[in-house]
N, C-alpha and C. Protein backbone atom coordinates (compact mmCIF):
# COMPACT_ATOMS: atom_id res chain seq x y z
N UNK A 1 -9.85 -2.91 5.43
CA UNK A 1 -10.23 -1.76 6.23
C UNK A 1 -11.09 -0.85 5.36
N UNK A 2 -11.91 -0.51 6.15
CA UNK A 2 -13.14 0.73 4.91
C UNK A 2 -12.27 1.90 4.97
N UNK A 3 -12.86 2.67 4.08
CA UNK A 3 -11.99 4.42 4.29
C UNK A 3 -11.89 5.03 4.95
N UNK A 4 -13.39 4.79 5.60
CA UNK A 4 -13.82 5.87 6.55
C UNK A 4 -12.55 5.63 7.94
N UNK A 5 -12.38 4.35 8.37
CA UNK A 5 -11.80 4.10 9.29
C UNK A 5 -10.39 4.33 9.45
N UNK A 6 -9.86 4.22 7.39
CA UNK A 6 -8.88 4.75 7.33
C UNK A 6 -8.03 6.01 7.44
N UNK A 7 -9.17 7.11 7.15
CA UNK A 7 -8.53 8.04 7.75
C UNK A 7 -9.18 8.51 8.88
N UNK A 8 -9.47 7.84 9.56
CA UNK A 8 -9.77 8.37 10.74
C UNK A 8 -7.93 7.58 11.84
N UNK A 9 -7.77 6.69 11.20
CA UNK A 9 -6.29 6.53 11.08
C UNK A 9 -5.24 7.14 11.03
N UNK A 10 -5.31 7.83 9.79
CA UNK A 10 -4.38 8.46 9.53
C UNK A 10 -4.17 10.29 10.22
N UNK A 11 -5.93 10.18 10.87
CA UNK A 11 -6.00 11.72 12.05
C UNK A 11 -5.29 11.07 12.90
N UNK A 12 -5.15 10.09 13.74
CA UNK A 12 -4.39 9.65 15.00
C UNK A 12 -3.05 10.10 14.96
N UNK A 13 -2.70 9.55 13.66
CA UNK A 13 -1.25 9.20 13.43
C UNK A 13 -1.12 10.52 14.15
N UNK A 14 -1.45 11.98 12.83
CA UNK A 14 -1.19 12.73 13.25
C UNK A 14 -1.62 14.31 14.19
N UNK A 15 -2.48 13.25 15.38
CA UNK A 15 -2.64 14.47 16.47
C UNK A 15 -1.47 14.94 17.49
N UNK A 16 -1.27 16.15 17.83
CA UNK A 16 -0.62 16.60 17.96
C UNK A 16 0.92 17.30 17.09
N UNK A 17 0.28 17.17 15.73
CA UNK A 17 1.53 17.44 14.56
C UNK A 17 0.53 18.33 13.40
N UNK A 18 0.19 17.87 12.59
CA UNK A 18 -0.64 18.55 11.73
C UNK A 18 -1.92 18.08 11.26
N UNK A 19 -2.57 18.84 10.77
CA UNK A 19 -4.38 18.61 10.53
C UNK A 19 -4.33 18.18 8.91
N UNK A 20 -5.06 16.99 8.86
CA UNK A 20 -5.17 16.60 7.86
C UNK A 20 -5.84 17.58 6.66
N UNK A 21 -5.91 17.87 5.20
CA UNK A 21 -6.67 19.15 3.95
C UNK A 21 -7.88 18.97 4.63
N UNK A 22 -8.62 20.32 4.68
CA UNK A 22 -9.92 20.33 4.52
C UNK A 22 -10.14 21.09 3.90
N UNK A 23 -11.69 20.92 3.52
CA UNK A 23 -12.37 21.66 2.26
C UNK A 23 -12.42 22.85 3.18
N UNK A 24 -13.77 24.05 2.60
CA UNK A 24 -14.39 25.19 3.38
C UNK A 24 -14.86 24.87 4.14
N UNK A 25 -15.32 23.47 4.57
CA UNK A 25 -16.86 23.19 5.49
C UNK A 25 -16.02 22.55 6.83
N UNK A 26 -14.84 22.83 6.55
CA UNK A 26 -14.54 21.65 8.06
C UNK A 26 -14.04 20.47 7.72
N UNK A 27 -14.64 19.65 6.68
CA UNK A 27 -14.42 18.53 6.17
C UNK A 27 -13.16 18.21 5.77
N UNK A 28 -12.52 16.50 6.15
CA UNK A 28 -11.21 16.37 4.90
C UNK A 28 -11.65 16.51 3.23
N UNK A 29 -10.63 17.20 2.88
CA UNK A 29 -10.71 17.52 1.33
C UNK A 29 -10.75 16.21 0.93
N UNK A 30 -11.68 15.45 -0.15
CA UNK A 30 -11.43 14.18 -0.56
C UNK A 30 -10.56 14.35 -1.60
N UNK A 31 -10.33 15.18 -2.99
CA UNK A 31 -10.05 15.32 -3.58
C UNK A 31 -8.39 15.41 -3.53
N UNK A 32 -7.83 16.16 -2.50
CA UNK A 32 -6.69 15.67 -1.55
C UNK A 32 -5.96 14.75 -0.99
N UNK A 33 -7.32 13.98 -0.32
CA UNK A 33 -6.96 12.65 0.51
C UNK A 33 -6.84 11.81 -0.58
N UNK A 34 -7.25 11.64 -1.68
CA UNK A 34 -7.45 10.79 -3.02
C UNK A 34 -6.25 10.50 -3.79
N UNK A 35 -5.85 11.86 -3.85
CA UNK A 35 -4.50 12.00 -4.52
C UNK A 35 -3.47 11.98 -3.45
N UNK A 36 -3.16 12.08 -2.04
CA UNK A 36 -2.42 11.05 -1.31
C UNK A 36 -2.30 10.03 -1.04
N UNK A 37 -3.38 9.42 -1.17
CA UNK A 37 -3.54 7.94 -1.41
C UNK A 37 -3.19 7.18 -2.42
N UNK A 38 -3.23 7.68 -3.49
CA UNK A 38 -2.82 7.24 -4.58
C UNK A 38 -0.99 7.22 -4.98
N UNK A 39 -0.71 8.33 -4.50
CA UNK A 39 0.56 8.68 -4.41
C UNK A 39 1.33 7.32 -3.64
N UNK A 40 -0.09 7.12 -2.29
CA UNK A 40 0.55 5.95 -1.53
C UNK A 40 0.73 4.83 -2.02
N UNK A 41 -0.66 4.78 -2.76
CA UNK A 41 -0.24 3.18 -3.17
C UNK A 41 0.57 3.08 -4.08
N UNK A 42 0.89 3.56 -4.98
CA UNK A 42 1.75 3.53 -6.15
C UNK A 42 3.46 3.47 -5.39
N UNK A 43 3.76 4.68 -4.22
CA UNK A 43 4.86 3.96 -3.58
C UNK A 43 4.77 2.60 -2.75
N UNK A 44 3.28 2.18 -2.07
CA UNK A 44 3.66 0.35 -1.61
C UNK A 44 3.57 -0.11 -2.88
N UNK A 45 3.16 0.30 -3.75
CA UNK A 45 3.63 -1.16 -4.80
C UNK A 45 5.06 -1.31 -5.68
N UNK A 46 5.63 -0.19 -5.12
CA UNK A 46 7.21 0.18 -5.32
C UNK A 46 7.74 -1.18 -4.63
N UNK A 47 7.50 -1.32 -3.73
CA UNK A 47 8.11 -1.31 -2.02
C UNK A 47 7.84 -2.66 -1.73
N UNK A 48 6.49 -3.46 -2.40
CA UNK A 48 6.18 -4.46 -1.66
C UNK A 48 5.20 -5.30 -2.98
N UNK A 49 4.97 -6.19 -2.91
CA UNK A 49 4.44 -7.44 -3.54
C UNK A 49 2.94 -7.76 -3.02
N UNK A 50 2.50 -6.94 -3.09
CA UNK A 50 1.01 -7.30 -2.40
C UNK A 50 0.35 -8.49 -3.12
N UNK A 51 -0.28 -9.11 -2.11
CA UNK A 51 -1.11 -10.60 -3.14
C UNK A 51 -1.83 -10.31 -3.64
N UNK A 52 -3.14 -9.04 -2.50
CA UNK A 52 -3.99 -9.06 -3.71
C UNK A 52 -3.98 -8.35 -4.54
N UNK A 53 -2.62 -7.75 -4.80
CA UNK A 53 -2.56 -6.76 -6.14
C UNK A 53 -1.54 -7.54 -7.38
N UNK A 54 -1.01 -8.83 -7.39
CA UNK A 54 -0.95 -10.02 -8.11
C UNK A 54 -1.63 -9.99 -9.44
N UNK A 55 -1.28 -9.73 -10.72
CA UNK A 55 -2.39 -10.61 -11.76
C UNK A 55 -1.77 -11.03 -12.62
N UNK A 56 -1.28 -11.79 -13.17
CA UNK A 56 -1.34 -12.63 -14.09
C UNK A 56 -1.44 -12.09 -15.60
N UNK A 57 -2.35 -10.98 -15.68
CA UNK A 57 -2.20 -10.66 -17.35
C UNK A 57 -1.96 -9.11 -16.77
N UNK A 58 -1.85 -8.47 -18.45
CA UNK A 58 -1.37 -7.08 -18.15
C UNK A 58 -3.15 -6.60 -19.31
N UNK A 59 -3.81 -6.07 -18.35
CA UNK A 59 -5.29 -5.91 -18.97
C UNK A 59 -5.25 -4.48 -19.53
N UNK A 60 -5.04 -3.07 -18.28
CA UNK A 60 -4.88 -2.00 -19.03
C UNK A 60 -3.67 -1.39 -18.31
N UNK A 61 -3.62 -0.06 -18.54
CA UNK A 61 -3.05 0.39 -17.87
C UNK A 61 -2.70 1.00 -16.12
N UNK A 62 -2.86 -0.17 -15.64
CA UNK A 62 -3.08 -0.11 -14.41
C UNK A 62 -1.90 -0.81 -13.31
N UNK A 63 -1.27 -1.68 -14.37
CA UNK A 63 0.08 -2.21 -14.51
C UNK A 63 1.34 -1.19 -13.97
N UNK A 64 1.73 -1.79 -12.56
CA UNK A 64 2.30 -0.77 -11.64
C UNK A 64 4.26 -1.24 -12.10
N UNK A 65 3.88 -2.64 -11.54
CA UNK A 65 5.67 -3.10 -12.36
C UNK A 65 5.29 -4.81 -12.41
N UNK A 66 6.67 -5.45 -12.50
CA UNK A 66 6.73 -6.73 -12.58
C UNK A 66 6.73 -7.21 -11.29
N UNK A 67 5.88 -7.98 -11.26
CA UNK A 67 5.92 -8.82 -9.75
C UNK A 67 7.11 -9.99 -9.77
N UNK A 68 6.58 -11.13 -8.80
CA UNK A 68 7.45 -12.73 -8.75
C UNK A 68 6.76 -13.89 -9.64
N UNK A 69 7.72 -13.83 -10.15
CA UNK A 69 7.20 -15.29 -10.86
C UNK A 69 7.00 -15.22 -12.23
N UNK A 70 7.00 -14.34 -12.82
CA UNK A 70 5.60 -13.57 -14.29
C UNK A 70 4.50 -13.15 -13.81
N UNK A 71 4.11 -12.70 -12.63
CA UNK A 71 3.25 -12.08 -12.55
C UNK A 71 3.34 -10.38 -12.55
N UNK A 72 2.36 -9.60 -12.13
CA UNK A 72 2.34 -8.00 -12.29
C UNK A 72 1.88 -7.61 -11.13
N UNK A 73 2.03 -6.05 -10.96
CA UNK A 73 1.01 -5.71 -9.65
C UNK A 73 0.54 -4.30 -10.20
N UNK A 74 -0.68 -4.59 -9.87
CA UNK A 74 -1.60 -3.79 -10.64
C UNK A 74 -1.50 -2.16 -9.85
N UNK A 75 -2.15 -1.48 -10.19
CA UNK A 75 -2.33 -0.55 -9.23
C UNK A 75 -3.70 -0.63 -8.47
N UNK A 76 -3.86 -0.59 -7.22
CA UNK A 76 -4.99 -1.11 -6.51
C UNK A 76 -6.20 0.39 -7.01
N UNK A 77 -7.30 0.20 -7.09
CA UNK A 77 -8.45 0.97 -7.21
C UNK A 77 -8.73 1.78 -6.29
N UNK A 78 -8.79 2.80 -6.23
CA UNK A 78 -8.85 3.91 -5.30
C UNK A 78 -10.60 4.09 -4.82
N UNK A 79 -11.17 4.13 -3.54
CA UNK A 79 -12.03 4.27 -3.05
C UNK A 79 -12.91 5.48 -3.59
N UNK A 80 -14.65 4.99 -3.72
CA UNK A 80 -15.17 6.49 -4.28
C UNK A 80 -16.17 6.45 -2.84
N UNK A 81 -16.46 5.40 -1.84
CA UNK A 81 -17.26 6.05 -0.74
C UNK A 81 -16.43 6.07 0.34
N UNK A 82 -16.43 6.44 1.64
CA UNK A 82 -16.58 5.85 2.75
C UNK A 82 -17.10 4.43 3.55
N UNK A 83 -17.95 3.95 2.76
CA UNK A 83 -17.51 2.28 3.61
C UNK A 83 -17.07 1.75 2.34
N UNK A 84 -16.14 1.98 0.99
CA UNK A 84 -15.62 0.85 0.03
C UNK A 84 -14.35 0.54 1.54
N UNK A 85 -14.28 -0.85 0.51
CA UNK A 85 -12.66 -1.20 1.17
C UNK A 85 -11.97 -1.32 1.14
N UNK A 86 -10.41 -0.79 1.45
CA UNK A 86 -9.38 -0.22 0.71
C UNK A 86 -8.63 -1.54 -0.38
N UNK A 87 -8.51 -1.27 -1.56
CA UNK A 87 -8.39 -2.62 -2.25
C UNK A 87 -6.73 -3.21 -2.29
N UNK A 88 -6.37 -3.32 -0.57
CA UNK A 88 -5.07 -3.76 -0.42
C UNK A 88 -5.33 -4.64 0.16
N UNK A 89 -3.94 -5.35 0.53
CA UNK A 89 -4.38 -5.93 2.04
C UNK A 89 -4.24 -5.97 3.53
N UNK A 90 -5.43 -6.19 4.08
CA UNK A 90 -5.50 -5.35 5.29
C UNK A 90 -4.39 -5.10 5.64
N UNK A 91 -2.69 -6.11 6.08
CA UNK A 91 -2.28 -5.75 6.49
C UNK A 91 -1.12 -4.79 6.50
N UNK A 92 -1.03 -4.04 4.94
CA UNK A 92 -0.79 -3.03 4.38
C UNK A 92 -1.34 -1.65 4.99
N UNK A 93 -2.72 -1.80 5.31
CA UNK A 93 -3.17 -0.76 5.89
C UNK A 93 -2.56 0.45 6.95
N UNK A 94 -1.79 -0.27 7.64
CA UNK A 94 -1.14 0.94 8.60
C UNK A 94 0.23 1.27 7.94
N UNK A 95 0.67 0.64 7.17
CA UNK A 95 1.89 0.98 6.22
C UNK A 95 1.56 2.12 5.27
N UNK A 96 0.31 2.28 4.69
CA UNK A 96 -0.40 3.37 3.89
C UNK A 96 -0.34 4.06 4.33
N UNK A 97 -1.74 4.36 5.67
CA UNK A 97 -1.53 5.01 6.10
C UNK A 97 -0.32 5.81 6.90
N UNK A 98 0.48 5.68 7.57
CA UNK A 98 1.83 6.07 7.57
C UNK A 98 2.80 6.47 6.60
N UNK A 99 2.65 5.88 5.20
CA UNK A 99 3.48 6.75 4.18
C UNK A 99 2.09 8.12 4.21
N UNK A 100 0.84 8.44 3.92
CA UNK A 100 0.12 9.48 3.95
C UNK A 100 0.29 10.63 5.23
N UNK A 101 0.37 9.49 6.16
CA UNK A 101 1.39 10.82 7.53
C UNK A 101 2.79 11.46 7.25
N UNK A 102 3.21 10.85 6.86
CA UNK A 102 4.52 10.85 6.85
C UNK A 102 4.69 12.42 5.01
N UNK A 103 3.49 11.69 4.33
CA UNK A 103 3.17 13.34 3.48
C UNK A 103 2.72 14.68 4.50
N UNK A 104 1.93 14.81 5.43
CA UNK A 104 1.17 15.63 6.00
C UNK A 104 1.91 16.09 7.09
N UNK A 105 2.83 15.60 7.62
CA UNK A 105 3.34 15.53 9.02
C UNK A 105 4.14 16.25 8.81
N UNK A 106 4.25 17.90 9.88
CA UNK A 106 5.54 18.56 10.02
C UNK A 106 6.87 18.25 10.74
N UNK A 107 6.90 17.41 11.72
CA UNK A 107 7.09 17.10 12.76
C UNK A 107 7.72 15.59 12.60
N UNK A 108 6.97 14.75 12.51
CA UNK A 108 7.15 13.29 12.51
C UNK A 108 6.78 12.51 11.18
N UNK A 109 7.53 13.28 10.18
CA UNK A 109 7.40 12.38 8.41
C UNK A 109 8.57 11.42 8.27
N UNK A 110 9.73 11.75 9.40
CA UNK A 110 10.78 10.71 9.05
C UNK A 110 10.28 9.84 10.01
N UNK A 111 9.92 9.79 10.98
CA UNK A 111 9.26 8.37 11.73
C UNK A 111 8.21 7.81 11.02
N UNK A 112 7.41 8.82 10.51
CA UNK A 112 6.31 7.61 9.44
C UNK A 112 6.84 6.93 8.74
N UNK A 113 7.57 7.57 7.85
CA UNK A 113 8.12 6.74 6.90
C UNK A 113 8.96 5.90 7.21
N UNK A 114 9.74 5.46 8.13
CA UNK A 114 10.24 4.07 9.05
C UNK A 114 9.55 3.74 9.33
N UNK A 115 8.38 3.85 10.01
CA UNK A 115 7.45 3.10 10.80
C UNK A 115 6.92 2.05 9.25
N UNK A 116 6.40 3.22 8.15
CA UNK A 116 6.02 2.13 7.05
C UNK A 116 6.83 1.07 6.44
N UNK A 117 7.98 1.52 6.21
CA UNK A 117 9.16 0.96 5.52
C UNK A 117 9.36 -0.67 6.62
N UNK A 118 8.82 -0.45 7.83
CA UNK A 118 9.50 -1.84 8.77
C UNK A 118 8.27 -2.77 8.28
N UNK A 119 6.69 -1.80 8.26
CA UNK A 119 5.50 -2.88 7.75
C UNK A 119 5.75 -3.32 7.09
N UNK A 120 6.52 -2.69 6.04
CA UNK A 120 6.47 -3.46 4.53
C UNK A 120 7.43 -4.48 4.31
N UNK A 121 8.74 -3.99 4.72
CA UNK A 121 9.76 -4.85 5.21
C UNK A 121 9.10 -6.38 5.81
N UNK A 122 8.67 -6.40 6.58
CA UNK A 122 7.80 -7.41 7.37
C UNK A 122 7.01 -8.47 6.55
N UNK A 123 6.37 -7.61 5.94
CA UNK A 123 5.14 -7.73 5.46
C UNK A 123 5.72 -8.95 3.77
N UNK A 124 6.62 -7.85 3.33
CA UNK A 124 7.47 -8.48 2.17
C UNK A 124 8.21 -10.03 2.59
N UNK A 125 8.57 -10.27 3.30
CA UNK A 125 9.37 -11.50 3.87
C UNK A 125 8.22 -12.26 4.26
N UNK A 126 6.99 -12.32 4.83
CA UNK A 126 5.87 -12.93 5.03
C UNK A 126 5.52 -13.45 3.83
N UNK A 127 5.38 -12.35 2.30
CA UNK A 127 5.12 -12.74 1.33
C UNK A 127 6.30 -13.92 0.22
N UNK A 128 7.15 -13.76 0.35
CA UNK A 128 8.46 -14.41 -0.07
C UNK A 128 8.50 -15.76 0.63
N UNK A 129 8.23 -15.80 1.72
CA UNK A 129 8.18 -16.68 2.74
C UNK A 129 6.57 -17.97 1.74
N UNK A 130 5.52 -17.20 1.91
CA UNK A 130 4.22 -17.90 0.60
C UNK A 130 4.62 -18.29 -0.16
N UNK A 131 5.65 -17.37 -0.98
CA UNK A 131 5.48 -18.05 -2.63
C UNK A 131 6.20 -18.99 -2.57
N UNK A 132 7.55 -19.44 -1.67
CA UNK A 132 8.51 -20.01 -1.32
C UNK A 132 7.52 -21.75 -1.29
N UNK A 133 6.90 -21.74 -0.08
CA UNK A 133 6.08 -22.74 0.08
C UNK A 133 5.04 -23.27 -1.29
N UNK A 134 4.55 -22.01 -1.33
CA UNK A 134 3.66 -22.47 -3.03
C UNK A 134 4.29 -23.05 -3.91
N UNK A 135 6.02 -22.58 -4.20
CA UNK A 135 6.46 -23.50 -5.38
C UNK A 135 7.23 -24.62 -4.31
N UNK A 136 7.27 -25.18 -3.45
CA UNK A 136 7.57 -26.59 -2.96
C UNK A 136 6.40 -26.85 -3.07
N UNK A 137 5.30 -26.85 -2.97
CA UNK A 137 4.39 -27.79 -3.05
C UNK A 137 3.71 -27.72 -4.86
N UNK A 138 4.69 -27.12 -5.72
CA UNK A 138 3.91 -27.16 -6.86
C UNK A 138 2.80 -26.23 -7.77
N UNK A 139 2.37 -25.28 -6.35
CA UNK A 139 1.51 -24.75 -7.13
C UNK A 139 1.59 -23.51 -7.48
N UNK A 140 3.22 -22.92 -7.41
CA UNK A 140 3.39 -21.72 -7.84
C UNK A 140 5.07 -21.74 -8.51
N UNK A 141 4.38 -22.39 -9.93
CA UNK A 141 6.37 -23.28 -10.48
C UNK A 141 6.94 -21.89 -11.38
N UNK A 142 6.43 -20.89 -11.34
CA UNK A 142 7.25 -19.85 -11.90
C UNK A 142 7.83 -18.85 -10.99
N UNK A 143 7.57 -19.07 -9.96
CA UNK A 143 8.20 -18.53 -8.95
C UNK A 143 10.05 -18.77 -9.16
N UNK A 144 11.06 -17.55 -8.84
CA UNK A 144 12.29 -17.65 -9.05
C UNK A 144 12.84 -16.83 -8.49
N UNK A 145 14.48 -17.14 -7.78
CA UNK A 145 15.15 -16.21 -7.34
C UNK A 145 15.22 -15.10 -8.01
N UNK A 146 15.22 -14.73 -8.62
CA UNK A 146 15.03 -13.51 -9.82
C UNK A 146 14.20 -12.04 -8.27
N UNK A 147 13.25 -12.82 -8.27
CA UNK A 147 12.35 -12.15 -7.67
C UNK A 147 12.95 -11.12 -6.09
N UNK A 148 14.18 -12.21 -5.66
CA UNK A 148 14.40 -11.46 -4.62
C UNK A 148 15.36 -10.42 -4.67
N UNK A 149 16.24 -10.32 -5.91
CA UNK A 149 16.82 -9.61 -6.49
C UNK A 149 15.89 -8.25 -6.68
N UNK A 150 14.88 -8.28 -7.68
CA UNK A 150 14.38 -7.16 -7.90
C UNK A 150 13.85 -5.92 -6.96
N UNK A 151 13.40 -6.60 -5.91
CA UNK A 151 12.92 -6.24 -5.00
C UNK A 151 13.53 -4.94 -4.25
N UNK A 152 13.62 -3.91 -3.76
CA UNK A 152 14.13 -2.74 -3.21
C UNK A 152 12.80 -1.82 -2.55
């Protein structure tokens, strides 16, 4: 999903509850939206095992925790335009956005944050469900119960 679309997302969530930061001009504050976002991803990568946030070595400090298998999950790269694309995966996207409502929202922050918690929930068992298949067929042999343990 690009940014732009993303928070134009995360206005839906919350019309009729509260208005997303804006600068002086009218505009969402980016500088705001940046640092909720970030806030976000750092809690989905609490929460969930994203693939494409998966790597294999620990390069810098970007290293969020231990993934499955020996692998890591990085912290995903935070957007500098309007059409980058959010560096999750897509179907994380409404789970983000919803933990970022669920910051902004006077009204409805404990339904966001269920609403995200079931994506991820979901989303996590989809992924467990992959690696599961990858190491029966061989191509993911460090994969280990270990993994479903850690998980919370």
């Amino acid at each position: 999903m690009v940014y732009s679309r993303f928070k134009s997302a995360i206005k839906l969530l919350l019309i009729g509850d509260n208005d997303m930061p804006e600068d002086g001009e009218g505009n969402i504050d980016e500088e705001q939206m940046l640092a909720a976002l970030e806030m976000a991803y750092i809690e989905l990568a609490s929460k969930a095992s994203a693939l494409k946030l998966l790597t294999a070595e620990i390069t810098s400090n970007d290293v969020i925790r231990q993934g499955p298998g020996g692998t890591y999950l990085r912290m995903p790269t935070l957007p500098t335009k309007d059409t980058d694309q959010l560096d999750i995966d897509n179907e994380l996207c409404p789970a983000v956005a919803r933990i970022i409502a669920s910051y902004l929202s006077r009204e409805k922050g404990k339904l966001h944050q269920q609403e995200a918690s079931k994506i991820l929930s979901a989303y996590e068992s989809k992924v467990r469900v992959f690696l599961e298949e990858q190491q029966s067929e061989g191509q993911y042999s460090q994969y280990d119960d270990t993994y479903a343990s850690a998980r919370t």
